[in-house]
PDB file of N, CA and C in Angstrom:
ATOM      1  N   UNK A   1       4.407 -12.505  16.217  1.00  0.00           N
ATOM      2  CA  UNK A   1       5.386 -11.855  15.359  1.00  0.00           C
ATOM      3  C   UNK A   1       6.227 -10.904  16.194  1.00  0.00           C
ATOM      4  N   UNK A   2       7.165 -10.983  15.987  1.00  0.00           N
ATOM      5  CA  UNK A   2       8.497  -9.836  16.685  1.00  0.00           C
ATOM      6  C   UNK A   2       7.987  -8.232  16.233  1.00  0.00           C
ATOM      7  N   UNK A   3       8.083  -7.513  17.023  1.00  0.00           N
ATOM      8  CA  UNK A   3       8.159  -5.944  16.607  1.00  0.00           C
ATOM      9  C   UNK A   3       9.100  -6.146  15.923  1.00  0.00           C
ATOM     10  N   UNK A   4       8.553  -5.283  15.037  1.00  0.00           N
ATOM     11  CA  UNK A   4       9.739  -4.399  13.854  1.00  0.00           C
ATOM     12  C   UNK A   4      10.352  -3.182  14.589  1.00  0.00           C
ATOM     13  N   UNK A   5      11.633  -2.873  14.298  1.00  0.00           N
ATOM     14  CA  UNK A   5      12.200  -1.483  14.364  1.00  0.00           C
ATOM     15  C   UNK A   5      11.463  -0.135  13.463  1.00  0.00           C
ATOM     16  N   UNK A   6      11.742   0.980  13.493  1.00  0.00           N
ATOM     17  CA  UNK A   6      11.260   2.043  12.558  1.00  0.00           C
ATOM     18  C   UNK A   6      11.630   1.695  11.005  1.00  0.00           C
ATOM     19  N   UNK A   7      13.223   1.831  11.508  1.00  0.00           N
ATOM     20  CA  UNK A   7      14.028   1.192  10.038  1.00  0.00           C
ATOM     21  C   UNK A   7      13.644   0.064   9.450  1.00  0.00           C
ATOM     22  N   UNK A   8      13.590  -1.280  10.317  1.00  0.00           N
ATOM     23  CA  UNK A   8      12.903  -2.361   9.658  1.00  0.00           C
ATOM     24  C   UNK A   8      11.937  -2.130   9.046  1.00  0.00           C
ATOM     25  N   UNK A   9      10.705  -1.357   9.699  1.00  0.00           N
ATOM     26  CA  UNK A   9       9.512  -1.062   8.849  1.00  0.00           C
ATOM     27  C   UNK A   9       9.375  -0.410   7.595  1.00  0.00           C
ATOM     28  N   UNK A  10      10.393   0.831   7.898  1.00  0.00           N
ATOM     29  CA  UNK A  10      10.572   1.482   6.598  1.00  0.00           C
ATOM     30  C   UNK A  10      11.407   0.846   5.662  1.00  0.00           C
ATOM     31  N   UNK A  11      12.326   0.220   5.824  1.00  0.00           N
ATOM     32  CA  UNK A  11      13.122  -0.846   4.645  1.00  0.00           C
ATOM     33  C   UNK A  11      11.819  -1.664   3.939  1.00  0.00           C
ATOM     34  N   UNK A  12      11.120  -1.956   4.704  1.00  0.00           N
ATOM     35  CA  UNK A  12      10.090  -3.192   3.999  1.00  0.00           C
ATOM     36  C   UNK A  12       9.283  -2.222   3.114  1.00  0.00           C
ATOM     37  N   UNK A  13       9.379  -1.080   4.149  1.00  0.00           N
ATOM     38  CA  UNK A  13       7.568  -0.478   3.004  1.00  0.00           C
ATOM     39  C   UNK A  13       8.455  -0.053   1.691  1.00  0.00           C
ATOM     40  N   UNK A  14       9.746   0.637   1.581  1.00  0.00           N
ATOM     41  CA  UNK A  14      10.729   0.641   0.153  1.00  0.00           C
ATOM     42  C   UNK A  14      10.339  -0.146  -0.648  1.00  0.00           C
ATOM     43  N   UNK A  15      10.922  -1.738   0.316  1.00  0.00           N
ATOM     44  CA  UNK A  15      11.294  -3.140  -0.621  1.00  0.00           C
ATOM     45  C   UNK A  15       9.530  -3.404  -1.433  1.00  0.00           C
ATOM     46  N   UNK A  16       8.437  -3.099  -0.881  1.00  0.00           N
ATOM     47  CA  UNK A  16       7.013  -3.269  -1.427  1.00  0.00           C
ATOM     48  C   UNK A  16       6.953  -2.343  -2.290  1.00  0.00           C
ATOM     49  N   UNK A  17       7.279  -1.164  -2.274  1.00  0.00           N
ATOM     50  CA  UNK A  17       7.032  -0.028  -3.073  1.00  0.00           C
ATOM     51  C   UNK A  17       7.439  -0.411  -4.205  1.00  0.00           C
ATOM     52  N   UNK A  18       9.090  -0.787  -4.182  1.00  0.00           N
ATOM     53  CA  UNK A  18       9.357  -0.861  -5.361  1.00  0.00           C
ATOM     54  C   UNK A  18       8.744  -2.402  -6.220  1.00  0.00           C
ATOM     55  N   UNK A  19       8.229  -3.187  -5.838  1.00  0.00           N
ATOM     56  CA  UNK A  19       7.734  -4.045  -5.968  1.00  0.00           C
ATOM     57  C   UNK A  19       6.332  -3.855  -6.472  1.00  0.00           C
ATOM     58  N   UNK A  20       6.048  -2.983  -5.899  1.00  0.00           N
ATOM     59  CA  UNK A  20       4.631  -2.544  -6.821  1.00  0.00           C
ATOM     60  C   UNK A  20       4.618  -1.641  -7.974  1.00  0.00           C
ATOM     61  N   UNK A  21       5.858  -0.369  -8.040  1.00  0.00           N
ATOM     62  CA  UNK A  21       5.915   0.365  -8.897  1.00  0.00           C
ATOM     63  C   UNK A  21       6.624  -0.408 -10.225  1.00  0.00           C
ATOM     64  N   UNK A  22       7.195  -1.409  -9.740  1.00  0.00           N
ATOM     65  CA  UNK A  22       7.902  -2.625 -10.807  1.00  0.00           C
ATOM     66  C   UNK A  22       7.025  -3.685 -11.818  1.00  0.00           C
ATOM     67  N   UNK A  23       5.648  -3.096 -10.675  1.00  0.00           N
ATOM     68  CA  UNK A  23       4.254  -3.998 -10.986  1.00  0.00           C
ATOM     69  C   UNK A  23       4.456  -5.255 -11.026  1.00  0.00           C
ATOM     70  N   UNK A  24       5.101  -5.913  -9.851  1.00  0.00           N
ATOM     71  CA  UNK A  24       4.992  -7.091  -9.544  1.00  0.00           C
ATOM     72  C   UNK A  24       3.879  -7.330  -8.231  1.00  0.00           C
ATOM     73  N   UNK A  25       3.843  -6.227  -7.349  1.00  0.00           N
ATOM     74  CA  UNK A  25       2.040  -6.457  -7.114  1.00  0.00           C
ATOM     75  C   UNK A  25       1.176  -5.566  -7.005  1.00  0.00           C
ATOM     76  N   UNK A  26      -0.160  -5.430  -6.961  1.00  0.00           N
ATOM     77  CA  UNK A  26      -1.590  -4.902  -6.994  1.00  0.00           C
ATOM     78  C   UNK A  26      -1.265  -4.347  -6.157  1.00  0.00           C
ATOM     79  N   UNK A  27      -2.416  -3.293  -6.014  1.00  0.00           N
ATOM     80  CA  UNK A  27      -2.641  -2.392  -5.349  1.00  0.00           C
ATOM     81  C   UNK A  27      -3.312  -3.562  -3.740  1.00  0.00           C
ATOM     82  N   UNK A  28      -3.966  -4.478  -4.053  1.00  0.00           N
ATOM     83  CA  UNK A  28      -4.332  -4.918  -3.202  1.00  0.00           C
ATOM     84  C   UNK A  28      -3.690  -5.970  -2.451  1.00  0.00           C
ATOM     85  N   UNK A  29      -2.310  -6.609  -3.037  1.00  0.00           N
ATOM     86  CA  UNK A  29      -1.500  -7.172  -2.345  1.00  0.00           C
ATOM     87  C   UNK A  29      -0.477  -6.189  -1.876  1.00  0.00           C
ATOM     88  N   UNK A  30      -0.014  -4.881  -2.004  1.00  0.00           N
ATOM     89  CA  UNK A  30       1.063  -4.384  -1.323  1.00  0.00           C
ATOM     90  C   UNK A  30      -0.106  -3.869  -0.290  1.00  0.00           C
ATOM     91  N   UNK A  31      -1.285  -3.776   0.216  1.00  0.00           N
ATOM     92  CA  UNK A  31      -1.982  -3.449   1.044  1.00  0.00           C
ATOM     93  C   UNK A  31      -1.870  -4.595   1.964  1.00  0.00           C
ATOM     94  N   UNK A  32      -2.198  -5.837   1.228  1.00  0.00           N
ATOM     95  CA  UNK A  32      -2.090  -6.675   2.708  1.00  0.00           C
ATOM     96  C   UNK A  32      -0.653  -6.919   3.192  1.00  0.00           C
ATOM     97  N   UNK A  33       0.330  -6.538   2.112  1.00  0.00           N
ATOM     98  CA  UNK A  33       1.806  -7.361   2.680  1.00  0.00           C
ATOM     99  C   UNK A  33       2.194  -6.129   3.902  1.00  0.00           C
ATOM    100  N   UNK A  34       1.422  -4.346   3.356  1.00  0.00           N
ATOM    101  CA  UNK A  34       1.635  -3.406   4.733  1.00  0.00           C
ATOM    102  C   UNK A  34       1.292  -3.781   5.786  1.00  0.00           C
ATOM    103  N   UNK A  35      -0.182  -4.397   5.785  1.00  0.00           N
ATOM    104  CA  UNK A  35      -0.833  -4.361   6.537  1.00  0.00           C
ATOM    105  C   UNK A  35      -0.039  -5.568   7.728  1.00  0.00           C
ATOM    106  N   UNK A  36       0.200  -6.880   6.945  1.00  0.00           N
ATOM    107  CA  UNK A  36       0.619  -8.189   7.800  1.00  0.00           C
ATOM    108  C   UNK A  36       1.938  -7.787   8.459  1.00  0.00           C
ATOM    109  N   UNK A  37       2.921  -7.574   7.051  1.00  0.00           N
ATOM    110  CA  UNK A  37       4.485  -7.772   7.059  1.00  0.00           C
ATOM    111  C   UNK A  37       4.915  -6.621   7.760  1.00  0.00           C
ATOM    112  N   UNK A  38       4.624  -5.308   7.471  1.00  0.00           N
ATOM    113  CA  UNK A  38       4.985  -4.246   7.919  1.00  0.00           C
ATOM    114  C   UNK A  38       4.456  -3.926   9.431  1.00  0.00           C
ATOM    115  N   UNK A  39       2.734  -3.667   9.272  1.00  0.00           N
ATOM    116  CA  UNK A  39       2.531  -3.477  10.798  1.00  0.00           C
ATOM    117  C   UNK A  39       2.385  -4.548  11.779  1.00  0.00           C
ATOM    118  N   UNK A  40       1.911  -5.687  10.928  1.00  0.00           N
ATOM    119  CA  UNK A  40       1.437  -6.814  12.262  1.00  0.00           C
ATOM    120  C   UNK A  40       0.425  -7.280  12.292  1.00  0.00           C
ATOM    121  N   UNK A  41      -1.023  -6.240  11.845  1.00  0.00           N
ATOM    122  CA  UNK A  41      -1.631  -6.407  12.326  1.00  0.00           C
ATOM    123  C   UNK A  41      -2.725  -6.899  11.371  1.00  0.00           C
ATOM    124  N   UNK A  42      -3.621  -7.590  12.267  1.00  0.00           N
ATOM    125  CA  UNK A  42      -4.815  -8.603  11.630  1.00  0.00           C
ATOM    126  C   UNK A  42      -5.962  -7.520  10.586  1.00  0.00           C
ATOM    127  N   UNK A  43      -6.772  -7.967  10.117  1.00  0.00           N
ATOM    128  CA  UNK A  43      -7.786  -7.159   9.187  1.00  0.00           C
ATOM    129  C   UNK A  43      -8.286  -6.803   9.825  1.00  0.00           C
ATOM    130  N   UNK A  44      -9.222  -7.793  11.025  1.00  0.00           N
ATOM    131  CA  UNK A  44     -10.077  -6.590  11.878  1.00  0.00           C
ATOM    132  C   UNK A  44      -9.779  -5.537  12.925  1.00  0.00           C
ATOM    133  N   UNK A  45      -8.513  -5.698  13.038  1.00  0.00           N
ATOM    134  CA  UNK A  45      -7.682  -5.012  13.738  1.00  0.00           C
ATOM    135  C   UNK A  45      -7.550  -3.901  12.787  1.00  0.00           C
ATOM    136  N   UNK A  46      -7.231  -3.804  11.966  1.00  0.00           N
ATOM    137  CA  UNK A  46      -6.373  -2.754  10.805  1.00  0.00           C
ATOM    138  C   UNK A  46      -7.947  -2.205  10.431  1.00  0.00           C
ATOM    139  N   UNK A  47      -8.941  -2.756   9.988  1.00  0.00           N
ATOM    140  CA  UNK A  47     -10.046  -1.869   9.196  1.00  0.00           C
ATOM    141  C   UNK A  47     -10.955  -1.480  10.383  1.00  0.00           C
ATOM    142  N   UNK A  48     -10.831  -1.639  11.853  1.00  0.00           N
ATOM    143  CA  UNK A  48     -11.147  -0.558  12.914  1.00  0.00           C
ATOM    144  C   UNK A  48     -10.367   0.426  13.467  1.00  0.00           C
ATOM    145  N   UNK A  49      -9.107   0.049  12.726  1.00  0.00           N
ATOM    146  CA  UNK A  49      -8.618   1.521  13.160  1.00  0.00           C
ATOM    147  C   UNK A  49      -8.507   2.406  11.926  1.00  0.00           C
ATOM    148  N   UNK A  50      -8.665   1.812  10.358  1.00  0.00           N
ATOM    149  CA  UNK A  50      -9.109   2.922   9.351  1.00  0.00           C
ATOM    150  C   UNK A  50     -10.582   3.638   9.240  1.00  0.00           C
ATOM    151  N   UNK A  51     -11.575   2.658   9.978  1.00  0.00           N
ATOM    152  CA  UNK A  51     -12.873   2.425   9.869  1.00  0.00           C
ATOM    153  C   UNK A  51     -13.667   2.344   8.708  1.00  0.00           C
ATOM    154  N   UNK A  52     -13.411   1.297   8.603  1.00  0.00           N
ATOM    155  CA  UNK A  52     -13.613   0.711   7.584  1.00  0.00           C
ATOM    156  C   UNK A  52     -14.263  -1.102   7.935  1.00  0.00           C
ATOM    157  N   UNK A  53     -15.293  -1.504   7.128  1.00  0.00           N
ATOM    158  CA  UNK A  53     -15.276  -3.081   7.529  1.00  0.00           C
ATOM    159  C   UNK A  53     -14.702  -4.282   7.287  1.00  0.00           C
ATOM    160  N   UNK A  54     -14.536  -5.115   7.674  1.00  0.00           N
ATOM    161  CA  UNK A  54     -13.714  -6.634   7.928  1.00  0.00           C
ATOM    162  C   UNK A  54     -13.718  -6.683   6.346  1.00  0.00           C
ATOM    163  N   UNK A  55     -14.942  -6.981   5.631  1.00  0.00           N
ATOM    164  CA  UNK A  55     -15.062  -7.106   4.442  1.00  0.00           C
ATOM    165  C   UNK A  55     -14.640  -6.226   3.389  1.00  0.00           C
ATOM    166  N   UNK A  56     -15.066  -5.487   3.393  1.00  0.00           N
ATOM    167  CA  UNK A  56     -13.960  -4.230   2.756  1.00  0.00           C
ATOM    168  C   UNK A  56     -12.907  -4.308   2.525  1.00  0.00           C
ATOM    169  N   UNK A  57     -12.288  -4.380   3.636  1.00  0.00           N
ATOM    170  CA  UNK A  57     -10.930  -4.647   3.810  1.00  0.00           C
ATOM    171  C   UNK A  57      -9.995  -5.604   3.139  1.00  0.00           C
ATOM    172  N   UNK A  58     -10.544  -6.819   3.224  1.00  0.00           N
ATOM    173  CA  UNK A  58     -10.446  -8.253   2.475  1.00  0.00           C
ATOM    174  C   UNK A  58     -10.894  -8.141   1.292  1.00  0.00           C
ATOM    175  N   UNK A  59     -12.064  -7.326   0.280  1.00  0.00           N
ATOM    176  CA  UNK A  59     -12.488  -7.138  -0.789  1.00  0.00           C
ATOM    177  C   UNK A  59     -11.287  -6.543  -1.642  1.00  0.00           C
ATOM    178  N   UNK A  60     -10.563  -5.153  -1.194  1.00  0.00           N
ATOM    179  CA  UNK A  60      -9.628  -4.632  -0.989  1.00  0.00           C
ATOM    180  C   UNK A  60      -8.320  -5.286  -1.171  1.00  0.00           C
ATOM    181  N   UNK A  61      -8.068  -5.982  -0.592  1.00  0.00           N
ATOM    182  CA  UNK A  61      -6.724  -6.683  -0.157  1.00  0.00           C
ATOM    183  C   UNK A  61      -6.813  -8.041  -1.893  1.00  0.00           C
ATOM    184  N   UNK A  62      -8.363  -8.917  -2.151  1.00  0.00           N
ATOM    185  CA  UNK A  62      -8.156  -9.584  -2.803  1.00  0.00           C
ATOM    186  C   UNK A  62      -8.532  -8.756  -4.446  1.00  0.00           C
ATOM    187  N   UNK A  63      -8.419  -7.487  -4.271  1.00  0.00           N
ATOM    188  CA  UNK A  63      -8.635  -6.478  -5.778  1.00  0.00           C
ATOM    189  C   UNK A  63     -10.099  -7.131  -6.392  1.00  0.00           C
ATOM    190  N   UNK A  64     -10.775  -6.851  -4.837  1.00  0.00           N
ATOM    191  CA  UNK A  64     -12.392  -7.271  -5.680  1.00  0.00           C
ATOM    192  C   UNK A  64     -12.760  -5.997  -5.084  1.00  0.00           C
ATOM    193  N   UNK A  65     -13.851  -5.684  -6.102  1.00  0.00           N
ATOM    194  CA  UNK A  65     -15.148  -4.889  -6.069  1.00  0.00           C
ATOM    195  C   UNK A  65     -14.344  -3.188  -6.395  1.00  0.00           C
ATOM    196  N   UNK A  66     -15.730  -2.528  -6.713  1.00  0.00           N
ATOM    197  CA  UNK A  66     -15.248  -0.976  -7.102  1.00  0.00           C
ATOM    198  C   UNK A  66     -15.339  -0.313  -5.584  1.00  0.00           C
ATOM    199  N   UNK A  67     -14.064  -0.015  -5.072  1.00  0.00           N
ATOM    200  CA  UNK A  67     -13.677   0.926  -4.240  1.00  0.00           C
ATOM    201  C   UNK A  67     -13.365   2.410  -4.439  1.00  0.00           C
ATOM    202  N   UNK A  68     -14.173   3.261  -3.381  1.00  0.00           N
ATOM    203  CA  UNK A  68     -14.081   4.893  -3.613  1.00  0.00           C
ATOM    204  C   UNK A  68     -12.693   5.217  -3.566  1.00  0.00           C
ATOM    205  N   UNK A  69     -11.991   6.394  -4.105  1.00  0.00           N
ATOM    206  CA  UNK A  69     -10.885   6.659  -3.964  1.00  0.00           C
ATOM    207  C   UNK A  69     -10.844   7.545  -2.471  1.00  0.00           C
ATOM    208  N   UNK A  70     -11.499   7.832  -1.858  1.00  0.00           N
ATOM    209  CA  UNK A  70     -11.972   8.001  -0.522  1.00  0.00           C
ATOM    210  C   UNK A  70     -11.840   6.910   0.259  1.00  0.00           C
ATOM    211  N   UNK A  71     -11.983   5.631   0.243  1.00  0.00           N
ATOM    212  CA  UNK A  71     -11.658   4.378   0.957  1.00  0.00           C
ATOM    213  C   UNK A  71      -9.973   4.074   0.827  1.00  0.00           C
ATOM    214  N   UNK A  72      -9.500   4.162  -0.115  1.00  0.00           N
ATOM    215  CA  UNK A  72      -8.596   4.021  -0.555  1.00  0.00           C
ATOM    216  C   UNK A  72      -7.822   4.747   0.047  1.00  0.00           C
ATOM    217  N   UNK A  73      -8.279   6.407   0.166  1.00  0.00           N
ATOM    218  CA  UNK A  73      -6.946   7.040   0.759  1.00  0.00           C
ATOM    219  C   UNK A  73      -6.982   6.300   1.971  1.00  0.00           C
ATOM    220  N   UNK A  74      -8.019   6.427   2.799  1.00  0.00           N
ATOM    221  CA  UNK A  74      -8.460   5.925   4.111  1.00  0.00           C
ATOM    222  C   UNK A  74      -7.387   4.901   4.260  1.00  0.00           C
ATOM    223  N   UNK A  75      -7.569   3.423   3.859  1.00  0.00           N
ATOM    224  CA  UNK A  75      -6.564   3.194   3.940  1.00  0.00           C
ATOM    225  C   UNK A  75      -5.089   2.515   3.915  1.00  0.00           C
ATOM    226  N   UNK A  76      -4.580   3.794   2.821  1.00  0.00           N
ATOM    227  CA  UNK A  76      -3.440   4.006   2.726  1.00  0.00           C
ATOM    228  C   UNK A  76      -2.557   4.535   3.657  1.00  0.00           C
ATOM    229  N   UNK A  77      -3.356   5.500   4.330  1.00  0.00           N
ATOM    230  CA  UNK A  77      -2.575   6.890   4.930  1.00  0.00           C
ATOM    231  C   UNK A  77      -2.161   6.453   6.101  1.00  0.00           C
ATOM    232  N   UNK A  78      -2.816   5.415   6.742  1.00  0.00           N
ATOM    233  CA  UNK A  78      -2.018   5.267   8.294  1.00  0.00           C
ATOM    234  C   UNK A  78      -0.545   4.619   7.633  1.00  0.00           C
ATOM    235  N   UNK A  79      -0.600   4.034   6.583  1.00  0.00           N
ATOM    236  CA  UNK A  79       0.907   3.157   6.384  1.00  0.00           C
ATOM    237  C   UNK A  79       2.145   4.597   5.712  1.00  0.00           C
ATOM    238  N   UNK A  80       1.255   5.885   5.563  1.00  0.00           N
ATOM    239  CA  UNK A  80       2.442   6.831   5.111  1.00  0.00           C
ATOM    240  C   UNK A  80       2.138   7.009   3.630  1.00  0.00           C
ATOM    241  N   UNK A  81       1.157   6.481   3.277  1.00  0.00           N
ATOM    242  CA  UNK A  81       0.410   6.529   1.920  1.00  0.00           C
ATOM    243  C   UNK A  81      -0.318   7.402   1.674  1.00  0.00           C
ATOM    244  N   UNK A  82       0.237   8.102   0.156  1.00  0.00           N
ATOM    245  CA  UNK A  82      -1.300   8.651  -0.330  1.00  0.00           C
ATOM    246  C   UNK A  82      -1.469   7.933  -1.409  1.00  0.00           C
ATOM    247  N   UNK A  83      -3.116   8.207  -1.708  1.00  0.00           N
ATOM    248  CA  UNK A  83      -3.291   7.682  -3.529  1.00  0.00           C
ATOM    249  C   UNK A  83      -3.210   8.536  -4.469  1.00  0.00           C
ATOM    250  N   UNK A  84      -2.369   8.601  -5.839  1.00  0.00           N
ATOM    251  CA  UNK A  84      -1.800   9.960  -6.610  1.00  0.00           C
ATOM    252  C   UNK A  84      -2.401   8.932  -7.979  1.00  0.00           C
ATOM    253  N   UNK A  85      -2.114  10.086  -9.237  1.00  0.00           N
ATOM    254  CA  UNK A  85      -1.624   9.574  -9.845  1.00  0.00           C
ATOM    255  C   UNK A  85      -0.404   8.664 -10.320  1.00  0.00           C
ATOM    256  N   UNK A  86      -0.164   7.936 -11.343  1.00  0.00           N
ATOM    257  CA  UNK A  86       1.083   7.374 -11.563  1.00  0.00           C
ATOM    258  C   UNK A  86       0.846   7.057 -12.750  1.00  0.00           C
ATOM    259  N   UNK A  87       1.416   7.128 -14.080  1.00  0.00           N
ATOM    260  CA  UNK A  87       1.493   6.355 -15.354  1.00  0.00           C
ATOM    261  C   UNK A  87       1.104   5.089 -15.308  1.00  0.00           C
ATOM    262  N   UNK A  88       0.333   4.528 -15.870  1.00  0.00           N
ATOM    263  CA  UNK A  88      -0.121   3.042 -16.207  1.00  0.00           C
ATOM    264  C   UNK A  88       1.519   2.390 -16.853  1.00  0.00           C
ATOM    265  N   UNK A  89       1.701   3.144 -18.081  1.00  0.00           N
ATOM    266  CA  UNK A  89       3.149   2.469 -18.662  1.00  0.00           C
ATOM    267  C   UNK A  89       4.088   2.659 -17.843  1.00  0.00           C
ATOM    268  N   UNK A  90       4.678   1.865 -17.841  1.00  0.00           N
ATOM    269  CA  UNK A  90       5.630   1.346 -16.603  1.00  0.00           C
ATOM    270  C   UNK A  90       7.596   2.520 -16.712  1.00  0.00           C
ATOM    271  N   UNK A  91       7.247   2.461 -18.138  1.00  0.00           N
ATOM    272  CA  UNK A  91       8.408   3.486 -18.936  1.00  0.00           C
ATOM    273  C   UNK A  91       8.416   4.624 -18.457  1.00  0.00           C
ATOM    274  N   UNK A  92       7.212   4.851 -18.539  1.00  0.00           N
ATOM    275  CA  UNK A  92       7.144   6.461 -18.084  1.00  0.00           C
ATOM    276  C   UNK A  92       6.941   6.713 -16.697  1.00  0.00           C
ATOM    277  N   UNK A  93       6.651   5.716 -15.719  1.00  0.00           N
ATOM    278  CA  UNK A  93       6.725   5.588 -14.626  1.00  0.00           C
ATOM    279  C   UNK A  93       8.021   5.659 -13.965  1.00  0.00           C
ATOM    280  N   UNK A  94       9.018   4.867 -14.968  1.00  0.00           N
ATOM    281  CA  UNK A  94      10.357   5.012 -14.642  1.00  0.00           C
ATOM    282  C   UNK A  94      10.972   6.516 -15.009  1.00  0.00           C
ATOM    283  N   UNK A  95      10.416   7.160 -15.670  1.00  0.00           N
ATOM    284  CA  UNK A  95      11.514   8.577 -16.100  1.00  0.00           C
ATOM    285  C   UNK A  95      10.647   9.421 -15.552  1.00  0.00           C
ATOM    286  N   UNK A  96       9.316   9.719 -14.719  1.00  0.00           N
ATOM    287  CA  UNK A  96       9.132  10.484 -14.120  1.00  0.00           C
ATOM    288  C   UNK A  96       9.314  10.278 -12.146  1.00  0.00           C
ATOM    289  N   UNK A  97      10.108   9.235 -11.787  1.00  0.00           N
ATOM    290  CA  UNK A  97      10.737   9.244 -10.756  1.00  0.00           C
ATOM    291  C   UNK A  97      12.166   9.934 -10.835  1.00  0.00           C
ATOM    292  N   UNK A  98      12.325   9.328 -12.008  1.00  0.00           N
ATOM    293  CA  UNK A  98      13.836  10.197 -11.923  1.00  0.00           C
ATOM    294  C   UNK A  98      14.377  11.860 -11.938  1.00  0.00           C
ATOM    295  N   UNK A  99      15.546  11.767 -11.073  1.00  0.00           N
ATOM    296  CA  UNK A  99      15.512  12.783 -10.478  1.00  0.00           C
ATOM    297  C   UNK A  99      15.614  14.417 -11.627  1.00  0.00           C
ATOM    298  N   UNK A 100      15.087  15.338 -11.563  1.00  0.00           N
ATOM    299  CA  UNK A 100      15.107  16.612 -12.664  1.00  0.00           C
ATOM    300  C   UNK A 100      16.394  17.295 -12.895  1.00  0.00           C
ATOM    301  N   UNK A 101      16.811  17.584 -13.105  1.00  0.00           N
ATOM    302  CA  UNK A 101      18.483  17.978 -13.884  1.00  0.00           C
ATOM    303  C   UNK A 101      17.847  19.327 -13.497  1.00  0.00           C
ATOM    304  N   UNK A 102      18.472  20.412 -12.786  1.00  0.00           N
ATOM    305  CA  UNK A 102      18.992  21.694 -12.613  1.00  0.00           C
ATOM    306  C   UNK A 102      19.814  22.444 -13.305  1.00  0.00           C
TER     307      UNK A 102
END
């Protein structure tokens, strides 16, 4: 795969974001599309440098099994991620991005 630029990378992690906040994907597919599309890099590559295991990782990625929100931040955070809240309804997801009137 070609290196990405900064910008390239950050355009993509946008184009996923909004793709997930649109809820067109899981928590565990915008993880692998960071993980592939954005950085490059393979699972066992990526869950030794969160430390975390092969399996995990892939458990993770296919939205199996109950994961700690401690794993989760783990990792999120190398891609510039945290885990927050967010509205389940998608409505209100939309009017609390938007920007606050002064």
């Amino acid at each position: 795969m070609k290196p990405r630029s900064i910008d390239d990378r950050e355009a993509a992690l946008v184009l996923l974001l909004q793709r997930y906040y649109a809820g067109e994907l899981t928590d565990g597919r915008l993880l692998r599309s960071l993980r592939r599309d954005v950085l490059g890099l393979s699972q066992t590559r990526y869950s030794e440098l969160v430390g975390i295991s092969r399996r995990t990782l892939s458990d993770l990625e296919g939205d199996k099994g109950n994961v700690t929100l401690e794993v989760k931040s783990r990792v999120f955070r190398p891609l510039g991620l945290e885990v927050s809240l967010l509205p389940r309804k998608r409505s209100l997801l939309a009017q609390a991005l938007e920007p606050i009137d002064e």
